[in-house]
Protein backbone atom coordinates (compact mmCIF):
# COMPACT_ATOMS: atom_id res chain seq x y z
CA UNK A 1 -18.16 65.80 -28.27
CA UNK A 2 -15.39 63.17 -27.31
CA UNK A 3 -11.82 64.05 -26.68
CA UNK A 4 -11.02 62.95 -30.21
CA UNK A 5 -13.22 65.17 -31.95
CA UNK A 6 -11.39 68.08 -32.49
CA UNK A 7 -11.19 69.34 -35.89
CA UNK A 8 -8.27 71.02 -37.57
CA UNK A 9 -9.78 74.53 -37.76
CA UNK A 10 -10.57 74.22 -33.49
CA UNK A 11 -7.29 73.02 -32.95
CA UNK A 12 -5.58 76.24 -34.71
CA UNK A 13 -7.50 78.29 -33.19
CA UNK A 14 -7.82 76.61 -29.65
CA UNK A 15 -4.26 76.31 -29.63
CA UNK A 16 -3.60 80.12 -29.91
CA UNK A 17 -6.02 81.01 -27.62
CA UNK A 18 -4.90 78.83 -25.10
CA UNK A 19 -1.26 80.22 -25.36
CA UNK A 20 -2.21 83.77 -25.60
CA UNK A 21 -3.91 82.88 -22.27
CA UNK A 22 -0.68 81.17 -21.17
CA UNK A 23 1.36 83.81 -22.20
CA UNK A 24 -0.58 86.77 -20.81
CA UNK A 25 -1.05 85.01 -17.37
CA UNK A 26 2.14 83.62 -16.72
CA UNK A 27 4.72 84.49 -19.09
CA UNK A 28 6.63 82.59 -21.26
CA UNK A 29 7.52 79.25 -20.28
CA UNK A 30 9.14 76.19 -21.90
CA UNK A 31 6.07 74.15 -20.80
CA UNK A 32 3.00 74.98 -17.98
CA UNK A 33 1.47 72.96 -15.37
CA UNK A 34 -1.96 71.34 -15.28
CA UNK A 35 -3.54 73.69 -13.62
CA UNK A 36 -2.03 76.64 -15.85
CA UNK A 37 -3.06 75.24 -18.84
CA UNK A 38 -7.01 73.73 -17.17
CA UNK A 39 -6.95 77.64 -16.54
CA UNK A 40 -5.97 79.09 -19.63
CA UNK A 41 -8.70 76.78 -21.43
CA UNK A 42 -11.46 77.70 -19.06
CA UNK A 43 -10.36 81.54 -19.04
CA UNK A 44 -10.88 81.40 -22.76
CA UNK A 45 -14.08 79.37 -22.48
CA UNK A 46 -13.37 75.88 -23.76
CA UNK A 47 -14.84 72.69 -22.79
CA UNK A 48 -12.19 70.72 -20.12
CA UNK A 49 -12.79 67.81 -22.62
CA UNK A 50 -10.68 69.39 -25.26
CA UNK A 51 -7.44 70.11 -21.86
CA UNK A 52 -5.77 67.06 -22.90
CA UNK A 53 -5.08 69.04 -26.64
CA UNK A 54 -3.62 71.91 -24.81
CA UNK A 55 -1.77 69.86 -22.40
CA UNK A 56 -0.16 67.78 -25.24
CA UNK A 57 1.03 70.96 -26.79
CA UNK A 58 1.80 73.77 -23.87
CA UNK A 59 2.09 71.36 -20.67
CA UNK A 60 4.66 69.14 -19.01
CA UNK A 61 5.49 66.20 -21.13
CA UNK A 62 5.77 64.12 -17.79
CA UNK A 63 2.44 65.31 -16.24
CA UNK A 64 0.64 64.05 -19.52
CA UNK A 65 0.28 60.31 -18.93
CA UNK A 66 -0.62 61.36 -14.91
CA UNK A 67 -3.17 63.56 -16.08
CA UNK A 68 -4.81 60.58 -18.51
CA UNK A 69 -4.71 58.00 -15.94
CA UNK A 70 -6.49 59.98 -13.36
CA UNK A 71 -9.18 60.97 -15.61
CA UNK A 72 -9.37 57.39 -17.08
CA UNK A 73 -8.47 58.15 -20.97
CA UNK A 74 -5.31 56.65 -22.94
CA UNK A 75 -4.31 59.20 -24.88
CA UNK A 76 -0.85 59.11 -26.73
CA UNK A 77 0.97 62.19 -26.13
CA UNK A 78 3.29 62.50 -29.69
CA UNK A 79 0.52 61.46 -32.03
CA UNK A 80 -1.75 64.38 -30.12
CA UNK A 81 1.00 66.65 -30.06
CA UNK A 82 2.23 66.09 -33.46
CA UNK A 83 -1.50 66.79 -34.72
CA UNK A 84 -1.77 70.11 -32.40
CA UNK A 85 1.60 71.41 -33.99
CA UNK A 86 0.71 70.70 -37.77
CA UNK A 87 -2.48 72.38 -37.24
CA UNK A 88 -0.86 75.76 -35.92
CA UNK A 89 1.72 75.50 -38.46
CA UNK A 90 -0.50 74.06 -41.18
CA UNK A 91 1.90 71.03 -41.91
CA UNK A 92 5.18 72.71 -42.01
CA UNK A 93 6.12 70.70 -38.39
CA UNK A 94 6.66 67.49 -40.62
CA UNK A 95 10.13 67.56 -41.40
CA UNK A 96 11.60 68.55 -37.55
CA UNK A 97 8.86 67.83 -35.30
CA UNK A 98 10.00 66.40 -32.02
CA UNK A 99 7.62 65.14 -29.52
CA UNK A 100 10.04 66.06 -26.68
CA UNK A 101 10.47 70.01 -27.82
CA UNK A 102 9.22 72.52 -26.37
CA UNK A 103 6.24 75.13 -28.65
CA UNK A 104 9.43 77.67 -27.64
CA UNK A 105 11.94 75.16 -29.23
CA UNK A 106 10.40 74.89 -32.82
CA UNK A 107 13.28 75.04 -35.17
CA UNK A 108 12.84 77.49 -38.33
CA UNK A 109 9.61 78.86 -37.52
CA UNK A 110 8.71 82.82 -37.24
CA UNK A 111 6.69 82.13 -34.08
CA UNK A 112 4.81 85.58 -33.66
CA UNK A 113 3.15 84.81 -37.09
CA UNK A 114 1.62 81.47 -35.47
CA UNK A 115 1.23 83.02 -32.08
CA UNK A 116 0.10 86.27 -32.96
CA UNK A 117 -0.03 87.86 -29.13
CA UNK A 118 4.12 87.19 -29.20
């Protein structure tokens, strides 16, 4: 499976998981570093070629690009990130999404019904 191959469905659910992980293990934070979030995927047992989806939506916008260039991969950070929030919030993210806010920042949004372990 390539980075890219992430369907809807695994990025919903990957997504939660990955931030319960987050959560439970560190807290609540504006955004986590790579190794939080590496941690949080392979505590929950997904594949490190899916980290760059949990980085786009959970980790430090500045650490993204680092991350991609070390492991050789252009990714683009808003069009991954954009795609990780409409599938947690099943489209609603379209009218205020904001590549720069943090999953804490989401405007209008009853965030324990997304992220159930809230």
């Amino acid at each position: 499976m390539t980075v890219c191959a992430i369907g809807v469905d695994d990025k919903r659910e990957f997504g939660k998981a990955v931030g319960e992980e987050l959560v439970r293990t560190h807290g609540k934070k504006r955004y986590y570093g790579i190794p939080e979030v590496r941690s949080a995927a392979r505590a929950r047992k997904y594949p490190a070629a899916w980290d760059c989806w949990a980085l786009a939506l959970y980790g430090v916008p500045t650490e993204f690009a680092d991350y991609h260039r070390s492991i050789g991969v252009a990714c683009d950070h808003a069009t991954m990130k954009s795609e990780m929030v409409s599938a947690l919030t099943d489209g609603a993210s379209g009218s205020w999404f904001d590549a720069d806010m943090s999953w804490l920042e989401w405007p209008d949004i009853d965030l324990p019904s997304i992220f159930d372990f809230l």
